[in-house]
PDB file of N, CA and C in Angstrom:
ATOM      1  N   UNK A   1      51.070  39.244 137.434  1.00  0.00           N
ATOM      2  CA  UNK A   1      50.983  40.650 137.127  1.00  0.00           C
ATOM      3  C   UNK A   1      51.731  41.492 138.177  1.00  0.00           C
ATOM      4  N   UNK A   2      51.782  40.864 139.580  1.00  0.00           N
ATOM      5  CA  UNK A   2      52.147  42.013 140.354  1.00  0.00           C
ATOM      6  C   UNK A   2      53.976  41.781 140.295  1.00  0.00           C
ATOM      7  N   UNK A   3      54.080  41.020 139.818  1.00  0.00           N
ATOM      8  CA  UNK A   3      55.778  40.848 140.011  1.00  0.00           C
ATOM      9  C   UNK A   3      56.112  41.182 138.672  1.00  0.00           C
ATOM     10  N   UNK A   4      55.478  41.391 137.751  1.00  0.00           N
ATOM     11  CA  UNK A   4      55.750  42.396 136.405  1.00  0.00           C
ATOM     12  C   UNK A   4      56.023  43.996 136.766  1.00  0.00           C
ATOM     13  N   UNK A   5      54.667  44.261 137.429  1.00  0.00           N
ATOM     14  CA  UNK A   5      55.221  45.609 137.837  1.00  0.00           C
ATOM     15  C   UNK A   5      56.016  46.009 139.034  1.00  0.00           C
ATOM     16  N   UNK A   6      56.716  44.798 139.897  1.00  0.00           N
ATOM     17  CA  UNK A   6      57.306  45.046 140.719  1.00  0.00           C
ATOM     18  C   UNK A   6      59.069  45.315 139.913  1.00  0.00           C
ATOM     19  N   UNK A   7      58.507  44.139 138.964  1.00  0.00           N
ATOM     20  CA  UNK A   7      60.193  44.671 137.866  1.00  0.00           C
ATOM     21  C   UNK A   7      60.524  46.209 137.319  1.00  0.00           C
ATOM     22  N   UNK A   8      59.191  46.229 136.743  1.00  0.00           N
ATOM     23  CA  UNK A   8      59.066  47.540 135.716  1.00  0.00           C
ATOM     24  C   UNK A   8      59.494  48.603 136.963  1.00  0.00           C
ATOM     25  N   UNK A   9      59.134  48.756 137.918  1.00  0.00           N
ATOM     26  CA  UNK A   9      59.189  49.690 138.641  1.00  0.00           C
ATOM     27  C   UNK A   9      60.937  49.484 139.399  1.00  0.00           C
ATOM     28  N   UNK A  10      61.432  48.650 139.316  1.00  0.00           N
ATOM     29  CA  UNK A  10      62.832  48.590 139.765  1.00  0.00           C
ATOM     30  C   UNK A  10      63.714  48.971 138.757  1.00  0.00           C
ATOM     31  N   UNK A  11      63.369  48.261 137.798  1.00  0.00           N
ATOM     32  CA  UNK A  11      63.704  48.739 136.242  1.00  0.00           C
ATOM     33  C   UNK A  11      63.855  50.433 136.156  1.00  0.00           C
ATOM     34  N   UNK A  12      62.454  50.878 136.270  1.00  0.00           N
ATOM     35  CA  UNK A  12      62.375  52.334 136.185  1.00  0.00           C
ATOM     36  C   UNK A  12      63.483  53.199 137.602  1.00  0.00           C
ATOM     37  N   UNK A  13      63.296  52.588 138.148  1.00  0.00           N
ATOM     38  CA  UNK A  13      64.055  52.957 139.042  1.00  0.00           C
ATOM     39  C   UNK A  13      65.822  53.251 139.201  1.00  0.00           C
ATOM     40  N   UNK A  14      66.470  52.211 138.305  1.00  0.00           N
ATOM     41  CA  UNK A  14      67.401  51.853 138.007  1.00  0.00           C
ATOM     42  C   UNK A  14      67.771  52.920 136.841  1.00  0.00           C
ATOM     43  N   UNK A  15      67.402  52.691 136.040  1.00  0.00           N
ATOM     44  CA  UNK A  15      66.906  54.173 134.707  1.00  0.00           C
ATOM     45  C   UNK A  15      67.142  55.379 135.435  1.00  0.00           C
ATOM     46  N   UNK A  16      66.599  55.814 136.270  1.00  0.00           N
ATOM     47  CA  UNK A  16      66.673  57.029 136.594  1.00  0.00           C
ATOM     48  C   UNK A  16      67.586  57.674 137.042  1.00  0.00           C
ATOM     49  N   UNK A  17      68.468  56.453 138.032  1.00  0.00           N
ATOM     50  CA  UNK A  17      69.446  56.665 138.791  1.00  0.00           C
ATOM     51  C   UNK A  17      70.629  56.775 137.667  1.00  0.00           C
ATOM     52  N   UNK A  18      70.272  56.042 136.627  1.00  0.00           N
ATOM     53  CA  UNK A  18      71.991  56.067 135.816  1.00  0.00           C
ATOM     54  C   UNK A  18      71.891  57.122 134.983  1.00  0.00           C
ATOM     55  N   UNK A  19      71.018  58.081 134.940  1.00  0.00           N
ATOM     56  CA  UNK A  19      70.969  59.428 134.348  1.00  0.00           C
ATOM     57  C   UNK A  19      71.150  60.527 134.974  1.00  0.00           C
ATOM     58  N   UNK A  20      71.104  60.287 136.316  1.00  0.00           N
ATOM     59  CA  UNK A  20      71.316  60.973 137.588  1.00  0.00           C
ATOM     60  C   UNK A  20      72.956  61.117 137.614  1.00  0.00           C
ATOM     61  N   UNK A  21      73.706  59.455 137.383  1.00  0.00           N
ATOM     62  CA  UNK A  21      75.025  59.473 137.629  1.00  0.00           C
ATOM     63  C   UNK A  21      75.801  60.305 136.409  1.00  0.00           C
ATOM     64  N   UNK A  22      75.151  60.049 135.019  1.00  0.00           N
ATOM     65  CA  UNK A  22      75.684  60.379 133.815  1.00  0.00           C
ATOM     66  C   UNK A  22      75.530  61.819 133.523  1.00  0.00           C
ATOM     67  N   UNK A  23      75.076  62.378 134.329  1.00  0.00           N
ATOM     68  CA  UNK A  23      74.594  63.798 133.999  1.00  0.00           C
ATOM     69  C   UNK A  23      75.615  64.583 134.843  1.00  0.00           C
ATOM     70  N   UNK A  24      75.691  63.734 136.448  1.00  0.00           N
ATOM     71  CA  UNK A  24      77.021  64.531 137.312  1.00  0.00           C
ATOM     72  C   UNK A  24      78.262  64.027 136.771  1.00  0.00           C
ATOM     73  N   UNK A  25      78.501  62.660 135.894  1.00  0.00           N
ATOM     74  CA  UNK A  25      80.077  62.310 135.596  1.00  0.00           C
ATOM     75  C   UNK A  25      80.563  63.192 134.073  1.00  0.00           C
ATOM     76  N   UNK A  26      79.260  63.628 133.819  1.00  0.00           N
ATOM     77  CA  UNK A  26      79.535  64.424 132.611  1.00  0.00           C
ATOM     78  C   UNK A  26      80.080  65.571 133.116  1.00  0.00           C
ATOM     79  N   UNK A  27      78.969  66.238 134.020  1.00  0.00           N
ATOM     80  CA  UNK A  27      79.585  67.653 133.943  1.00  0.00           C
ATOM     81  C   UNK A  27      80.948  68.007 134.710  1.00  0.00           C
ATOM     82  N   UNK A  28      81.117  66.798 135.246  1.00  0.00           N
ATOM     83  CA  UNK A  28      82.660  66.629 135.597  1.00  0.00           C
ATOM     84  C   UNK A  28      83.717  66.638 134.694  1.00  0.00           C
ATOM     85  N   UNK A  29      83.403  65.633 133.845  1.00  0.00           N
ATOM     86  CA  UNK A  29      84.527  65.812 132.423  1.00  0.00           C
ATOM     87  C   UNK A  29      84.792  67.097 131.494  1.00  0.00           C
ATOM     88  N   UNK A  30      83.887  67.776 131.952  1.00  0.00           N
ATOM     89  CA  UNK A  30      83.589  68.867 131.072  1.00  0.00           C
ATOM     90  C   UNK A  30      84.407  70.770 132.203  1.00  0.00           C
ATOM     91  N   UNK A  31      84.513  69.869 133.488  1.00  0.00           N
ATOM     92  CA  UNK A  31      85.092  70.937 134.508  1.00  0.00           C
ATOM     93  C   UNK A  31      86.267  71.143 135.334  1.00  0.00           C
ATOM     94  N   UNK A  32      87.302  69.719 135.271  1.00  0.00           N
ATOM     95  CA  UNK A  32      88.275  69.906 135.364  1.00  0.00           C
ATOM     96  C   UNK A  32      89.486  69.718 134.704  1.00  0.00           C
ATOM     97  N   UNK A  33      90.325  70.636 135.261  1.00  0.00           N
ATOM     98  CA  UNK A  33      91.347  70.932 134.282  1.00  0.00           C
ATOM     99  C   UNK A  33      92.802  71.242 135.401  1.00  0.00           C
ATOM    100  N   UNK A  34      94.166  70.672 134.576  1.00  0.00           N
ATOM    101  CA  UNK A  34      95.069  70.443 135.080  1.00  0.00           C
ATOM    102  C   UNK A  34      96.131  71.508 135.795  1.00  0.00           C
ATOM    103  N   UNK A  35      95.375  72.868 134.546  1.00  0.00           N
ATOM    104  CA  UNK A  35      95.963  74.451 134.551  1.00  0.00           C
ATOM    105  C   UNK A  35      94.984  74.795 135.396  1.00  0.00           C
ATOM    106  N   UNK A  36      95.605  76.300 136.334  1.00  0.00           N
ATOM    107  CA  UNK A  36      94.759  77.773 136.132  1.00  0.00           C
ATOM    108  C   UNK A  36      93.825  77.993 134.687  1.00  0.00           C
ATOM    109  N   UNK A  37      95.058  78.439 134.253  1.00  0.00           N
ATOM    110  CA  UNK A  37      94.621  79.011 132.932  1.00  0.00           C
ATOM    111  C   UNK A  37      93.741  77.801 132.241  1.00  0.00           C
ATOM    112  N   UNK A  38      93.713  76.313 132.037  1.00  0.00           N
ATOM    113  CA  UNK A  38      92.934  76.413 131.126  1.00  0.00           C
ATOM    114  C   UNK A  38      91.192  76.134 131.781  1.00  0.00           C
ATOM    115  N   UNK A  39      91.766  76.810 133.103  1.00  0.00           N
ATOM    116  CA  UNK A  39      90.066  76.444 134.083  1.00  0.00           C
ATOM    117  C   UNK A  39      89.746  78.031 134.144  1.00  0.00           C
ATOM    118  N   UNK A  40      90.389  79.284 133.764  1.00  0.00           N
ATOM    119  CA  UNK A  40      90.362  80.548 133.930  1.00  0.00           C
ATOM    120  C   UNK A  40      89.603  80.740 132.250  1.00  0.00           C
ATOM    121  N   UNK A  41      90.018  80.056 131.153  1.00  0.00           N
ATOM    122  CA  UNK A  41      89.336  80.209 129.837  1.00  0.00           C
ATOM    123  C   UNK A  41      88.032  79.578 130.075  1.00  0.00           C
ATOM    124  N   UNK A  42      87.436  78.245 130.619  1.00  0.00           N
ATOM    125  CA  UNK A  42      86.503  78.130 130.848  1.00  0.00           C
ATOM    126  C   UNK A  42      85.626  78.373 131.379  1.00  0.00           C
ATOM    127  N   UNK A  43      85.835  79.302 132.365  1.00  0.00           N
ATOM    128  CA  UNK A  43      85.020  80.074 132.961  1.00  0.00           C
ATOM    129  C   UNK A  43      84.838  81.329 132.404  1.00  0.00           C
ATOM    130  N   UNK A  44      85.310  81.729 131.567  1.00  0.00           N
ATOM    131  CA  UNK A  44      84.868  82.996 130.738  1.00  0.00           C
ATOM    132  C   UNK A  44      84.240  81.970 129.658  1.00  0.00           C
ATOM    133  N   UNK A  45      84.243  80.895 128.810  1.00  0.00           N
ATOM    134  CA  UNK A  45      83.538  80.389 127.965  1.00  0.00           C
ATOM    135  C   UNK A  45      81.850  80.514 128.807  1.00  0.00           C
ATOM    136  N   UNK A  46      81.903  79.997 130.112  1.00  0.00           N
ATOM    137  CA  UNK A  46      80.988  79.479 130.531  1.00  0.00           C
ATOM    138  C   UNK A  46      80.141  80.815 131.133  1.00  0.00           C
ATOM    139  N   UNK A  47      80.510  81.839 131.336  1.00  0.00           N
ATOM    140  CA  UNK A  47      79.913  82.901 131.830  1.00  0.00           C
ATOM    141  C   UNK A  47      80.214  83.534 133.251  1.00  0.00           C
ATOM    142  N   UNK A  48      81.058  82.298 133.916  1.00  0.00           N
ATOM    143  CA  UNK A  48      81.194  82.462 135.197  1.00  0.00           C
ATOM    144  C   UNK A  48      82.405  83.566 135.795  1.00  0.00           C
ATOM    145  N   UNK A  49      82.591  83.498 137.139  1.00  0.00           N
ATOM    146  CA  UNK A  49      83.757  84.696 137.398  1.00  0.00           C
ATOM    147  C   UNK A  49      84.466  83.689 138.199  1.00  0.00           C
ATOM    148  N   UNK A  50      85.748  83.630 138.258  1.00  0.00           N
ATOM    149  CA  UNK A  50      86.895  83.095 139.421  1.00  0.00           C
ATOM    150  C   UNK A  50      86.857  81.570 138.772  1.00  0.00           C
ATOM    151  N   UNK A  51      88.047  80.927 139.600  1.00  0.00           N
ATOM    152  CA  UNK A  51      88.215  79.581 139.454  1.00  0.00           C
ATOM    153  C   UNK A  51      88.082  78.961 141.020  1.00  0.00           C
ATOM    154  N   UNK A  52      88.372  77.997 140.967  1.00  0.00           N
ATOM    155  CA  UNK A  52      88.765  76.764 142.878  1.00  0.00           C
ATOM    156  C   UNK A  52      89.603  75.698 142.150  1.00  0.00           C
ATOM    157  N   UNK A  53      90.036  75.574 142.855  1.00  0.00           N
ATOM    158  CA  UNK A  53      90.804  73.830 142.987  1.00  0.00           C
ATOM    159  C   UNK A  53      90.247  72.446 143.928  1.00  0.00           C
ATOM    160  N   UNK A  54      90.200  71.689 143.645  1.00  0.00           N
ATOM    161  CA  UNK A  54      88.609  70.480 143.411  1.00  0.00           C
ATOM    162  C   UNK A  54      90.267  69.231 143.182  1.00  0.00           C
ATOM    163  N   UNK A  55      90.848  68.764 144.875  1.00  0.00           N
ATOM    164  CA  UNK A  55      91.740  68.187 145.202  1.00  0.00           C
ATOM    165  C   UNK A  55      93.080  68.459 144.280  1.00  0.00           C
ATOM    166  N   UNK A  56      93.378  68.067 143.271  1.00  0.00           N
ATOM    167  CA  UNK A  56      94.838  68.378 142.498  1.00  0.00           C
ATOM    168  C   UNK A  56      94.043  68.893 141.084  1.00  0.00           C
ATOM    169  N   UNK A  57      93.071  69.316 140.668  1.00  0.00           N
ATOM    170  CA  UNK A  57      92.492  69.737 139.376  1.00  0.00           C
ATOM    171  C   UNK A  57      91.682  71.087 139.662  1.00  0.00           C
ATOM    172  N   UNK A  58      91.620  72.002 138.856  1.00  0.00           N
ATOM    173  CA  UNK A  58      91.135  73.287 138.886  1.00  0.00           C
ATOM    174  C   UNK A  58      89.764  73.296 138.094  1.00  0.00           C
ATOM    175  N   UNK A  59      88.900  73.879 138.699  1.00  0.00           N
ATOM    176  CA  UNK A  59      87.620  73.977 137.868  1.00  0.00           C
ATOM    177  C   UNK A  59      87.151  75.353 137.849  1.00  0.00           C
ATOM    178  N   UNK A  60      86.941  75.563 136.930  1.00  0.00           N
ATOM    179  CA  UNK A  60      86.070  76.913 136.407  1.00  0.00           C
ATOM    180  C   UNK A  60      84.795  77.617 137.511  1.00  0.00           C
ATOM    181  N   UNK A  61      84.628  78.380 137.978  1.00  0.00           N
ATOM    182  CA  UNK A  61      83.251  79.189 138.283  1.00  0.00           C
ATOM    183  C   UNK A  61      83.887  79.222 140.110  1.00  0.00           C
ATOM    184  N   UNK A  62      83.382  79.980 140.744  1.00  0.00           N
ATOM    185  CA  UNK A  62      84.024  79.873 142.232  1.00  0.00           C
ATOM    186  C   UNK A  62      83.432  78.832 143.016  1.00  0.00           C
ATOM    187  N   UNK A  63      82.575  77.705 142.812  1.00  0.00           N
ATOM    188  CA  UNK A  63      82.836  77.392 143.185  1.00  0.00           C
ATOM    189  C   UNK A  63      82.001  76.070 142.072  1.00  0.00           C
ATOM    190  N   UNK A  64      81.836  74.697 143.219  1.00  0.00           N
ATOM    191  CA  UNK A  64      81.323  73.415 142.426  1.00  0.00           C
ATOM    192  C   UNK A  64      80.152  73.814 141.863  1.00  0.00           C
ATOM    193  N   UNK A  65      79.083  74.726 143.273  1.00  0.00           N
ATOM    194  CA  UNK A  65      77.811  74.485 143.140  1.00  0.00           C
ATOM    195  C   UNK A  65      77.489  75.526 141.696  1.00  0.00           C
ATOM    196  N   UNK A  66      78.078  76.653 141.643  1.00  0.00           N
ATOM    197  CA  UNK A  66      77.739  77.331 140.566  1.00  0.00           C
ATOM    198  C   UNK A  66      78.064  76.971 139.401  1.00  0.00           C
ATOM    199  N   UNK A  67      79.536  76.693 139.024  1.00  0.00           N
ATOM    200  CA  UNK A  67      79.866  75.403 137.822  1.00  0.00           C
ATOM    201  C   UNK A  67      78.255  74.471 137.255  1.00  0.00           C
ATOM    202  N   UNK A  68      78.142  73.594 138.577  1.00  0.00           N
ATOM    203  CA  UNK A  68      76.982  72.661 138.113  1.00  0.00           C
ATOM    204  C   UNK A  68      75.854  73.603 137.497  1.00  0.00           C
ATOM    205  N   UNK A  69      75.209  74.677 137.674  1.00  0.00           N
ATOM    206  CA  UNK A  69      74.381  75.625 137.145  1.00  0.00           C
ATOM    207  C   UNK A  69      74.910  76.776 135.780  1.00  0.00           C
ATOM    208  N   UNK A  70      76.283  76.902 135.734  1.00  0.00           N
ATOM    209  CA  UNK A  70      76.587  76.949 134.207  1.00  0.00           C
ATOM    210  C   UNK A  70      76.735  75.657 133.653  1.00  0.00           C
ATOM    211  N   UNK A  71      77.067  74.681 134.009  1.00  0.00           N
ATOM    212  CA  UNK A  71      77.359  73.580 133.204  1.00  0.00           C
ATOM    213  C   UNK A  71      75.420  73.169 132.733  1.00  0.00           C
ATOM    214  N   UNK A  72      74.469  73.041 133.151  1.00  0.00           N
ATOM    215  CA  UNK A  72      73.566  72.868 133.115  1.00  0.00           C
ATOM    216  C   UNK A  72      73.016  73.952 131.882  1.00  0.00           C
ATOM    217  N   UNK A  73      72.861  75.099 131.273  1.00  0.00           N
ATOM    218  CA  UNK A  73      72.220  76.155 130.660  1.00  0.00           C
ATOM    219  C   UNK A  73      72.684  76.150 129.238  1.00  0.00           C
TER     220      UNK A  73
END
């Protein structure tokens, strides 16, 4: 019994984390972009004001942390 729930609980553990990853690789796919402009339309889709550049790709909202909180709503 105790090495059942020593699984279940690694198991669960494991679960959690890959929803953790899929939730930040999403809202990534969903935030950068190759233009200004087409990271300047998404941020008026999204509600936000200004753009940044996020190494050679442009993302919508001024900055990551606020992006992640429109991308979230």
């Amino acid at each position: 019994m105790h090495i059942f729930l020593s699984n279940f609980k690694f198991f669960i553990f494991l679960f959690s984390l890959s929803l953790h990853f899929n939730s930040y690789s999403h809202a990534h796919m969903r935030g950068k972009f190759l233009s200004e402009e087409d990271a300047e339309n998404r941020s008026l889709e999204l509600g936000c004001e200004g753009i940044h550049q996020n190494q050679d790709k442009w993302m919508p909202c001024k900055n990551e942390k606020e992006l992640h909180i429109y991308l979230r709503k």
